[in-house]
Protein backbone atom coordinates (compact mmCIF):
# COMPACT_ATOMS: atom_id res chain seq x y z
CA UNK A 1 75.93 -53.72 -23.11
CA UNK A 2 72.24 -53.78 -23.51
CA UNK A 3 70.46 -50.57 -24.94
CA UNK A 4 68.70 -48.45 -22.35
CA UNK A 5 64.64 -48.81 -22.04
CA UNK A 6 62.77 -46.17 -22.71
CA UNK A 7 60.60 -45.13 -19.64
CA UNK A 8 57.33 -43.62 -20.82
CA UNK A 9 54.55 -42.06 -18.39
CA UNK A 10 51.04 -41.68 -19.63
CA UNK A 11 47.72 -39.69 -18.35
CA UNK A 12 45.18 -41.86 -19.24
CA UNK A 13 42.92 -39.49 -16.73
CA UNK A 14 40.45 -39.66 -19.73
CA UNK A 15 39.59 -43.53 -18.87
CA UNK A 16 37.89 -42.05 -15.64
CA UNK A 17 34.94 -40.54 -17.13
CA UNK A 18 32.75 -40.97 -20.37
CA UNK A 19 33.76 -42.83 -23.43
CA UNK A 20 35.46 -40.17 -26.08
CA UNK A 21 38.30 -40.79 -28.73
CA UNK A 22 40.97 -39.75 -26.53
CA UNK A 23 40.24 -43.54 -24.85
CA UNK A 24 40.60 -45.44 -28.12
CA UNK A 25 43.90 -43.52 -29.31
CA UNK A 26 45.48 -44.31 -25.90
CA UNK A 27 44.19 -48.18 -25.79
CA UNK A 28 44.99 -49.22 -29.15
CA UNK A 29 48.42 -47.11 -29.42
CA UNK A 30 49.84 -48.65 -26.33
CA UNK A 31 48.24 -51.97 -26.91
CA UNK A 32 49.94 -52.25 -29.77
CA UNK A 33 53.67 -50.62 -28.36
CA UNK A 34 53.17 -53.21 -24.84
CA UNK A 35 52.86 -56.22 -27.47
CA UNK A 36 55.77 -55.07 -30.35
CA UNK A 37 58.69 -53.14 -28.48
CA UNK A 38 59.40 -54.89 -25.30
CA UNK A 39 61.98 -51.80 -25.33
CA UNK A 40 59.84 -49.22 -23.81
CA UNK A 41 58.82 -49.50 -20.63
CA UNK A 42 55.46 -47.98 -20.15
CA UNK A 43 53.61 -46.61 -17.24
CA UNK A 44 49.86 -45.75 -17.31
CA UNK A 45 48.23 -43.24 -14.36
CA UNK A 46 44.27 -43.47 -13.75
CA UNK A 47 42.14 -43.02 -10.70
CA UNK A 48 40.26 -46.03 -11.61
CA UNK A 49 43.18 -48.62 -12.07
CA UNK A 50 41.26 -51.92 -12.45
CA UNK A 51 39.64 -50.31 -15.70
CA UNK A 52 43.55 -49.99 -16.37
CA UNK A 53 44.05 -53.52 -15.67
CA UNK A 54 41.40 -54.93 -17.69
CA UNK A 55 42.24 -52.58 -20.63
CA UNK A 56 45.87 -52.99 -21.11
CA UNK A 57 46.39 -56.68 -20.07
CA UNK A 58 49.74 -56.82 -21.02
CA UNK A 59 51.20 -54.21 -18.37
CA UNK A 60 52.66 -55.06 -15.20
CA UNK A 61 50.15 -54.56 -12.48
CA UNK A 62 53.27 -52.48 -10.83
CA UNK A 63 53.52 -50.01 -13.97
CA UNK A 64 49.73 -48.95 -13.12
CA UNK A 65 50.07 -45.30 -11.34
CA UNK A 66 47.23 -44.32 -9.07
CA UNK A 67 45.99 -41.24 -9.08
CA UNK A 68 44.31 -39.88 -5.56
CA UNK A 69 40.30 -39.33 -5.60
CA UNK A 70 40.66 -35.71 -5.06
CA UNK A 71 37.36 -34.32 -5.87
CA UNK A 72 38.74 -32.18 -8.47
CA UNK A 73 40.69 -33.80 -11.07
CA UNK A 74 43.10 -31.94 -13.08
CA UNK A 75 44.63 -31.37 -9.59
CA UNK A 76 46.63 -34.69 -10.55
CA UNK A 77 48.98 -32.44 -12.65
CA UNK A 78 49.55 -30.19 -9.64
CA UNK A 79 50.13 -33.64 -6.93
CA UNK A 80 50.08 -36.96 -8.46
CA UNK A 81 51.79 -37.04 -11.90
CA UNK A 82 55.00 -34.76 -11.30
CA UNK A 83 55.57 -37.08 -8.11
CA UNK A 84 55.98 -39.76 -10.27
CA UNK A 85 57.67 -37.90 -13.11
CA UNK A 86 60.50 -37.09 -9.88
CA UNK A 87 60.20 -40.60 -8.73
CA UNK A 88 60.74 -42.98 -11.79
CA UNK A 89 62.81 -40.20 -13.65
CA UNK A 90 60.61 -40.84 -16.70
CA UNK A 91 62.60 -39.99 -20.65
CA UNK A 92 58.93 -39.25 -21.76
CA UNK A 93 55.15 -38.22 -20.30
CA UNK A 94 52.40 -38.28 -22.84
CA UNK A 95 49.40 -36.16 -22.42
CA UNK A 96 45.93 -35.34 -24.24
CA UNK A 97 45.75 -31.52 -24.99
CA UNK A 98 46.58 -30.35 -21.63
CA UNK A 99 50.45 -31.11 -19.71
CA UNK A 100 51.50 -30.25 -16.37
CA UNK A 101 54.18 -27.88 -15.93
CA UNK A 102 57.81 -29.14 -17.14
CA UNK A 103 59.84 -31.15 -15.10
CA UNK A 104 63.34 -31.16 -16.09
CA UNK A 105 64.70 -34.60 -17.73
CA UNK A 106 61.33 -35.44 -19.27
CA UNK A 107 60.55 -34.77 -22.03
CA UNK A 108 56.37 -33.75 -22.94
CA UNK A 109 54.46 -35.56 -25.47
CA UNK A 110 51.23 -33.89 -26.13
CA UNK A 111 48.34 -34.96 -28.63
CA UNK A 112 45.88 -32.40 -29.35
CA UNK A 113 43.20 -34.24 -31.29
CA UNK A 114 41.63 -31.59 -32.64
CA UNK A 115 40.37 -27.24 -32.44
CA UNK A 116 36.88 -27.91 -32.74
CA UNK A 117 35.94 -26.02 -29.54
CA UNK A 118 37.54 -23.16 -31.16
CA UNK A 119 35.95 -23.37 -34.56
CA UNK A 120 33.18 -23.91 -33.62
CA UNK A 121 32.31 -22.22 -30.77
CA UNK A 122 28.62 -21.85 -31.03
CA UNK A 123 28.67 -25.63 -30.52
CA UNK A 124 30.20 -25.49 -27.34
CA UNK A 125 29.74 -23.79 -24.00
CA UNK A 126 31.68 -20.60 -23.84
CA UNK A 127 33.11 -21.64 -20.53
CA UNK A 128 34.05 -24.66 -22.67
CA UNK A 129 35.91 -23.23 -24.77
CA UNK A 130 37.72 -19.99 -22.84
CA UNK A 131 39.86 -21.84 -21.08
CA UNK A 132 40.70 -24.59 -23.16
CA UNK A 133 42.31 -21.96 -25.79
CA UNK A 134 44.99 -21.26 -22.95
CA UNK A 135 45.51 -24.61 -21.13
CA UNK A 136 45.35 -26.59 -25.10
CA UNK A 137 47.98 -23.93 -26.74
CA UNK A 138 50.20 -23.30 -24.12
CA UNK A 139 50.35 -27.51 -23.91
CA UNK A 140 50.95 -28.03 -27.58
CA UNK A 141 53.50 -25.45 -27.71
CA UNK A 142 55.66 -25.91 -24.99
CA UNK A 143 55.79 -29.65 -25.43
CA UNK A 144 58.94 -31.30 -26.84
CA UNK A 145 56.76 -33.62 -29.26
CA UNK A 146 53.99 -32.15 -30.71
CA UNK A 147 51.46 -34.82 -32.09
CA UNK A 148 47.75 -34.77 -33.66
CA UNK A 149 45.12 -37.87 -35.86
CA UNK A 150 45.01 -35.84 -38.90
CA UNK A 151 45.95 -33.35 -41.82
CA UNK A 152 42.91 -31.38 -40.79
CA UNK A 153 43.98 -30.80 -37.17
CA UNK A 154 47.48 -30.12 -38.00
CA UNK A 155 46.65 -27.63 -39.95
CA UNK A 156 44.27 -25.96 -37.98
CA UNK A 157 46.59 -26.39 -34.95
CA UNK A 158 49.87 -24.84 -37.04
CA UNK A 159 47.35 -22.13 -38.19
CA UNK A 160 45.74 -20.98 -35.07
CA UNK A 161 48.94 -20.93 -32.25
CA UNK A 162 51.60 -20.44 -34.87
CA UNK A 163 53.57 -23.61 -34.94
CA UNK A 164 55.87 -24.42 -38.16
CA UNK A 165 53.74 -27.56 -39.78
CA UNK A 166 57.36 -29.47 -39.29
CA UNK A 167 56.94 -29.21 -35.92
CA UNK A 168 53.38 -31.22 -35.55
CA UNK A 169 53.73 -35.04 -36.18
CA UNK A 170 50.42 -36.85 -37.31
CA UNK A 171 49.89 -40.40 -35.75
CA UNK A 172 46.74 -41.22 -37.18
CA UNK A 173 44.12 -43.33 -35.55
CA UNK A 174 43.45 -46.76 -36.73
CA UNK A 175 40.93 -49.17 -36.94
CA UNK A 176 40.75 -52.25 -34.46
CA UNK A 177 39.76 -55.15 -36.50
CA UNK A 178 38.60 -56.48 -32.45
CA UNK A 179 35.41 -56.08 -33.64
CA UNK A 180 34.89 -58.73 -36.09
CA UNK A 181 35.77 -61.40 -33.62
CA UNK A 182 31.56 -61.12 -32.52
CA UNK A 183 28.95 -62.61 -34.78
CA UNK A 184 30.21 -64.31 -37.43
CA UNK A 185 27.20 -62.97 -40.17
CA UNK A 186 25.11 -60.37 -41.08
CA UNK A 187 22.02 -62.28 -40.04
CA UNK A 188 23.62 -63.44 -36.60
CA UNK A 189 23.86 -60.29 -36.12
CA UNK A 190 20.15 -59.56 -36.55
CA UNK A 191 19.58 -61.87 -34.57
CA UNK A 192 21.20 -61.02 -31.26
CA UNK A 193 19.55 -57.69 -31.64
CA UNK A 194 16.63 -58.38 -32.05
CA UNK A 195 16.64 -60.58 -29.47
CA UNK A 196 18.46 -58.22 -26.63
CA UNK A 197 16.98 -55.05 -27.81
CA UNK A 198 13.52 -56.01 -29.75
CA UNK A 199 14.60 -53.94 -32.72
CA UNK A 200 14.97 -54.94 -36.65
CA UNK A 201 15.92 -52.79 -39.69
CA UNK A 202 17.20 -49.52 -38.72
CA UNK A 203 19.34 -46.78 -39.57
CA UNK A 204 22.17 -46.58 -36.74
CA UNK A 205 24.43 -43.56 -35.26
CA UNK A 206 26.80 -44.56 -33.01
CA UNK A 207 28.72 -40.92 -31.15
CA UNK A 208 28.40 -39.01 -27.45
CA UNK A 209 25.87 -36.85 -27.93
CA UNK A 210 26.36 -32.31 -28.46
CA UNK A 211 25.75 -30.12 -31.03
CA UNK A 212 28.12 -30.32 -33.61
CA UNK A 213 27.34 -33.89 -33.56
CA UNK A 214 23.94 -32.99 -35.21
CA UNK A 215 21.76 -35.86 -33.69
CA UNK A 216 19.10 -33.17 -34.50
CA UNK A 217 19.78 -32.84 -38.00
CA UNK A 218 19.30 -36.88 -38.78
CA UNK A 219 16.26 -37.55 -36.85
CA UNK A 220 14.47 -34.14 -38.32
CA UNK A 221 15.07 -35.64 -41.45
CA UNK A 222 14.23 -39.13 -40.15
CA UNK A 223 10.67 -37.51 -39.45
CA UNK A 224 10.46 -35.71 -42.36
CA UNK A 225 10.87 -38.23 -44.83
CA UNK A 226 8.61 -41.18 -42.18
CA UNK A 227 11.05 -43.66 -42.31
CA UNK A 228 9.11 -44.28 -39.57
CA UNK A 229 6.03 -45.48 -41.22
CA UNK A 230 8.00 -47.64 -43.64
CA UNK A 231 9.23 -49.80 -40.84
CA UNK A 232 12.62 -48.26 -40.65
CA UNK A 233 14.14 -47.54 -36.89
CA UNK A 234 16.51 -45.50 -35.79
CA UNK A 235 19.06 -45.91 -33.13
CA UNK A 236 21.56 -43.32 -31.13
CA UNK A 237 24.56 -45.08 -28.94
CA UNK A 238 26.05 -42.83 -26.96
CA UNK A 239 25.70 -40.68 -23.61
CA UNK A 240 25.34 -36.81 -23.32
CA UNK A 241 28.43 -34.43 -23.21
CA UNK A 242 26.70 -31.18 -24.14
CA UNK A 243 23.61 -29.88 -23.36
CA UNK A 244 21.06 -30.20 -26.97
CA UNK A 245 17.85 -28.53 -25.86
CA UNK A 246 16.43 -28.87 -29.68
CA UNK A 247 16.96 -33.02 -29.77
CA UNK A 248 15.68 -33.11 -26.10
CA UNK A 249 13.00 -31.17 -27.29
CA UNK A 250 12.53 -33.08 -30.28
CA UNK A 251 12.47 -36.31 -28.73
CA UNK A 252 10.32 -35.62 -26.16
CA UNK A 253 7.53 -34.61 -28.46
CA UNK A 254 7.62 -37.98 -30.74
CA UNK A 255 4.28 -39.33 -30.87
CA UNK A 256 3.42 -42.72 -29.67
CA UNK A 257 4.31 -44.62 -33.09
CA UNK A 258 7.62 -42.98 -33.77
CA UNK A 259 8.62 -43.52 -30.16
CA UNK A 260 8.18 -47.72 -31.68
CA UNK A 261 10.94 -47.26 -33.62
CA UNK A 262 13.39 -44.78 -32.14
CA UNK A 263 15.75 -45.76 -29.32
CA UNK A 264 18.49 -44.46 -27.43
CA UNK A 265 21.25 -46.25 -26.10
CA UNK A 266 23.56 -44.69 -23.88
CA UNK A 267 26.33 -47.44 -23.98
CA UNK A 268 26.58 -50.91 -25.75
CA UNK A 269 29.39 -53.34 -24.74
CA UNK A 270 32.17 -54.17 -27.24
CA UNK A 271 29.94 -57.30 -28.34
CA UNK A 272 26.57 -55.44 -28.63
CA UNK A 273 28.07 -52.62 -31.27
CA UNK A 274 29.70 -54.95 -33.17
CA UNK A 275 26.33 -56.81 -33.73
CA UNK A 276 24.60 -53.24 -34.07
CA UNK A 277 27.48 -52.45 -36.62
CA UNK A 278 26.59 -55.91 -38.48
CA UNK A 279 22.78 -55.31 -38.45
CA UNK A 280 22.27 -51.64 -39.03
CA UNK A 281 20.07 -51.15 -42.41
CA UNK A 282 22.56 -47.87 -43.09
CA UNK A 283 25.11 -45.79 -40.42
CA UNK A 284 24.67 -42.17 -40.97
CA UNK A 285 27.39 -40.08 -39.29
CA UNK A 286 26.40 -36.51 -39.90
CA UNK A 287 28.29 -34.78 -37.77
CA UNK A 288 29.25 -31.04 -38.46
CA UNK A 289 32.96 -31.43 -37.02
CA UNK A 290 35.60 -34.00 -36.47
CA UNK A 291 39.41 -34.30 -35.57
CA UNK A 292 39.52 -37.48 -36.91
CA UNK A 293 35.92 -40.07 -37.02
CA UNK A 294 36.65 -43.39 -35.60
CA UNK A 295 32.92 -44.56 -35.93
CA UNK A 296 32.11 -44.59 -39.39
CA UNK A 297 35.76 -46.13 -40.18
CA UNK A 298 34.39 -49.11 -37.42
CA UNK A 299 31.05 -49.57 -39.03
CA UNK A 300 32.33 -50.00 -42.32
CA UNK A 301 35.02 -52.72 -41.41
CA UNK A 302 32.21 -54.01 -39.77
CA UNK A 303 30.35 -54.56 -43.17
CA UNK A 304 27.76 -51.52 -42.53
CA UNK A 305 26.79 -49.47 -45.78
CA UNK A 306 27.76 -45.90 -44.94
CA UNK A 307 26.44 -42.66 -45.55
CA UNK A 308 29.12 -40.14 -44.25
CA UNK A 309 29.69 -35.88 -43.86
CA UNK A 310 32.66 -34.86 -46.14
CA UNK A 311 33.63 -31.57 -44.15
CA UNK A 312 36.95 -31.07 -41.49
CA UNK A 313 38.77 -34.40 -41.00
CA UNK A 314 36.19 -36.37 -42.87
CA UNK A 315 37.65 -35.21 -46.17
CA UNK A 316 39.66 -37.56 -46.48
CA UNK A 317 37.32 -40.39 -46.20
CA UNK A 318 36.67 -39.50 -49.97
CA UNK A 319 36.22 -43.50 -50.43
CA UNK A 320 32.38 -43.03 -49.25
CA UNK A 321 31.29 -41.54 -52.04
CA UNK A 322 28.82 -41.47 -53.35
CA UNK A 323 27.45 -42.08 -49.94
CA UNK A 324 28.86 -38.81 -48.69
CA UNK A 325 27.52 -35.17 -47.82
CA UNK A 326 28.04 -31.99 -46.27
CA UNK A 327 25.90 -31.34 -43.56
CA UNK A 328 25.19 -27.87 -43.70
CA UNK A 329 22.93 -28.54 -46.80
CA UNK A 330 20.33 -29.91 -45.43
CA UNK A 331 18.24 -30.57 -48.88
CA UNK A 332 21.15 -32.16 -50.46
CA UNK A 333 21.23 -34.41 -46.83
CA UNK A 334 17.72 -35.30 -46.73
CA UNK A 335 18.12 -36.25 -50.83
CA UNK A 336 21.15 -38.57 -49.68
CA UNK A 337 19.56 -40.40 -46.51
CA UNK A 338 16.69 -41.28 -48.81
CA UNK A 339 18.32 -42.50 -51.72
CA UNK A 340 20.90 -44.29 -49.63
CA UNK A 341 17.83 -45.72 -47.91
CA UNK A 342 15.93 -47.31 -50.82
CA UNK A 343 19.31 -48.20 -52.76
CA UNK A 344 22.18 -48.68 -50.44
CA UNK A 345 25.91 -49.28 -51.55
CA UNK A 346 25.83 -53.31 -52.56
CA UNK A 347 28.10 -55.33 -50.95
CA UNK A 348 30.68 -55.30 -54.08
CA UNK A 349 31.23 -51.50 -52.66
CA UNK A 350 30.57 -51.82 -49.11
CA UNK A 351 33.38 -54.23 -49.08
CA UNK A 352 35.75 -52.61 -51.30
CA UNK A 353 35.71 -49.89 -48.68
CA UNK A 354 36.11 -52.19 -45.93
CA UNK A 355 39.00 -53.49 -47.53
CA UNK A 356 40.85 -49.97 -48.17
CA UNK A 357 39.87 -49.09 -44.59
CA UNK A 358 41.69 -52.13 -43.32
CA UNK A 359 44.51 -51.54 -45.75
CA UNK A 360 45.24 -47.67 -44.47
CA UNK A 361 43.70 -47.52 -41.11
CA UNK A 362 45.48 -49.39 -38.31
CA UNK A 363 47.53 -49.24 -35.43
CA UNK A 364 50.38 -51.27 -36.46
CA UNK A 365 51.41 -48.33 -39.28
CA UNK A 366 50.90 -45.37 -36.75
CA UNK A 367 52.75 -47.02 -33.69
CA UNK A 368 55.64 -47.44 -36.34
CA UNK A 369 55.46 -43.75 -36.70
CA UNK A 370 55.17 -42.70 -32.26
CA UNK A 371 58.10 -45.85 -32.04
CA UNK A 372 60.16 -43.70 -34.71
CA UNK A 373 59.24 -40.42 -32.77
CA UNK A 374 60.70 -41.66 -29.44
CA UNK A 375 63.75 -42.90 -30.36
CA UNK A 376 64.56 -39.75 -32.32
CA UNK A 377 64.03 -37.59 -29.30
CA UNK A 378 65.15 -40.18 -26.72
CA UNK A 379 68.36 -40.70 -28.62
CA UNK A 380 68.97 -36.69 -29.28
CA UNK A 381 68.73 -35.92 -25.57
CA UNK A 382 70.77 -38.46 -24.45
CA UNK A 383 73.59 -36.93 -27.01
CA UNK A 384 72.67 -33.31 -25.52
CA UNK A 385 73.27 -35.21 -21.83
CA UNK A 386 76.25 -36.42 -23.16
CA UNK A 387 77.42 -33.49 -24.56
CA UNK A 388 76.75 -31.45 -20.88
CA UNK A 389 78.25 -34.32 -19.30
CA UNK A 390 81.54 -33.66 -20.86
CA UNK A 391 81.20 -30.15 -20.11
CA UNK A 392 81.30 -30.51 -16.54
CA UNK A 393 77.85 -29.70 -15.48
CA UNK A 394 76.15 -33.08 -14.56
CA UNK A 395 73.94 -31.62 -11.92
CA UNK A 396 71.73 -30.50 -14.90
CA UNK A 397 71.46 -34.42 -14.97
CA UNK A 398 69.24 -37.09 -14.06
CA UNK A 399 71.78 -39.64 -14.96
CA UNK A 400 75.43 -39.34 -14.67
């Protein structure tokens, strides 16, 4: 007889508003797990399904769970999503931080990706942050799989609610090598910038903008050192999340010539970052705080010279230096942006790192490790079913 499928629900809720990580974890993961292990069989639940549709091509257009425009959304885990837990009698539900309340027979997945908002609370709005410390830890600890991208958010997760570190799983983010199907050169690259965006030689930061970000922190020192005046640009990608008064501030009082060479891009198609990843004279990624960092890991298997923060998950991205920094120095920042500006990493190190990043960073390794994960649980409840089963209580049951 043939081995049961695994049915898997997943809140992909996040797909609904502005980019963030949670999107890329959830694409590539189950990208990967619809193309390798025909064995699961995976439902996804949106509001917007056609995004669904065009994202994960390989799912049946019937395994695509609509969630009702309600106005307010995280009414979903009130309505939609135990409906359909009852309904398909799902072994698993994944969530992002936050997970309805249990429905017996399925089991919870939840990723927390990281504790910044609790860490760093000064970067966040304290109605941010109140409520997420309940809804995120009561999540995380109830669920029956506890998952997270990286030593530095396990640790802080295990620290801060009290979990045993055996508890929290790590299934890292990878790196989509997608990306290098666009312009086949450095100079093609150039090119189709140029050309769609009128802008040459610049320093690049691609991340939704908020504090802890520290937009602010890169173009003060942009200013400082006239980068400007040297024929250097500088380019954001990304939309707002969090209010910044001092870089709306800032930017609104560039004069006429540095407002020549900075630009801000709220979004850039899959084709258009590549190329800006390709192009870029140097990506800086200075931000204060990360669970994990997908965007420097991108630029650099794009062939982009790198000049990174060391602190919270960045850490472990040790294979920057030189070309790394803590960001709460702000002399010993300003020192590396200019050096890294007049002598950036040649491309005997620039690809080395490429190379390492392509060797340890991708989704093949950590769907391995969420593939191992589910048939450990899947195959300990079905013994505990078994087990109830034979003590005459099957009404406890899903399945008889």
């Amino acid at each position: 007889m043939a081995a049961k499928r695994i049915k898997l629900f997943v809140d992909a809720h996040s797909f609904d508003k502005e980019f963030q990580g949670a999107q890329t974890f959830i694409r590539e993961l189950y990208n990967h797990l619809l193309a390798e292990r025909p064995d699961i069989d995976i439902y996804i639940g949106a509001r917007n399904t056609d995004n669904i549709r065009s994202l994960f091509p390989m799912l049946p257009p019937q395994n695509i769970l609509p969630y009702k425009n309600r106005g307010v959304n995280i009414l979903r885990f009130i309505f939609d999503i135990p409906a359909y837990i009852k309904k398909y009698r799902f072994d698993f539900a994944h969530f992002q931080y936050i997970s309805p309340k249990k429905i017996a027979g399925c089991q919870y997945i939840v990723t927390m990706h990281d504790m910044l908002f609790n860490d760093f609370r000064k970067d966040f709005p304290i109605l941010f942050s109140i409520p997420r410390n309940y809804l995120f830890g009561r999540s995380i600890k109830n669920a029956d799989v506890k998952t997270t991208v990286s030593d530095y958010s396990k640790d802080r997760i295990c620290d801060y609610y009290q979990i045993p570190a055996d508890d929290v799983h790590i299934i890292q983010n990878g790196v989509s090598n997608s990306l290098l199907q666009y312009q086949a050169s450095k100079q093609e690259a150039e090119d189709w910038i140029a050309e769609k965006f009128g802008i040459r030689n610049f320093i690049l930061y691609t991340s939704r903008i908020e504090p802890r970000k520290n937009h602010l922190l890169l173009l003060q020192k942009y200013l400082k050192l006239k980068l400007y005046e040297k024929g250097t640009g500088l380019v954001f990608i990304g939309k707002a999340s969090i209010k910044t008064p001092g870089l709306a501030k800032l930017i609104k009082n560039l004069t006429p010539e540095q407002k020549q060479f900075f630009r801000w891009i709220p979004q850039a198609e899959q084709a258009d970052l590549a190329a800006f990843y390709r192009a870029c004279k140097l990506f800086v990624y200075p931000s204060k705080a990360e669970g994990f960092g997908i965007p420097p890991l991108e630029a650099a298997l794009c062939g982009a010279p790198v000049l990174c923060s060391s602190e919270t998950a960045m850490k472990n991205f040790s294979f920057f230096a030189p070309y790394t920094f803590n960001p709460a120095n702000h002399a010993d920042f300003e020192q590396k942006l200019a050096m890294a500006i007049q002598q950036p990493p040649g491309y005997a190190f620039t690809s080395r790192v490429a190379q390492h990043i392509e060797q340890q960073y991708h989704w093949q390794k950590s769907g391995i490790i969420f593939y191992n994960l589910l048939q450990a649980n899947f195959h300990c409840h079905e013994t505990k079913n078994s087990d109830l089963r034979h003590t005459g209580h099957p009404e406890l049951l899903w399945r008889v």
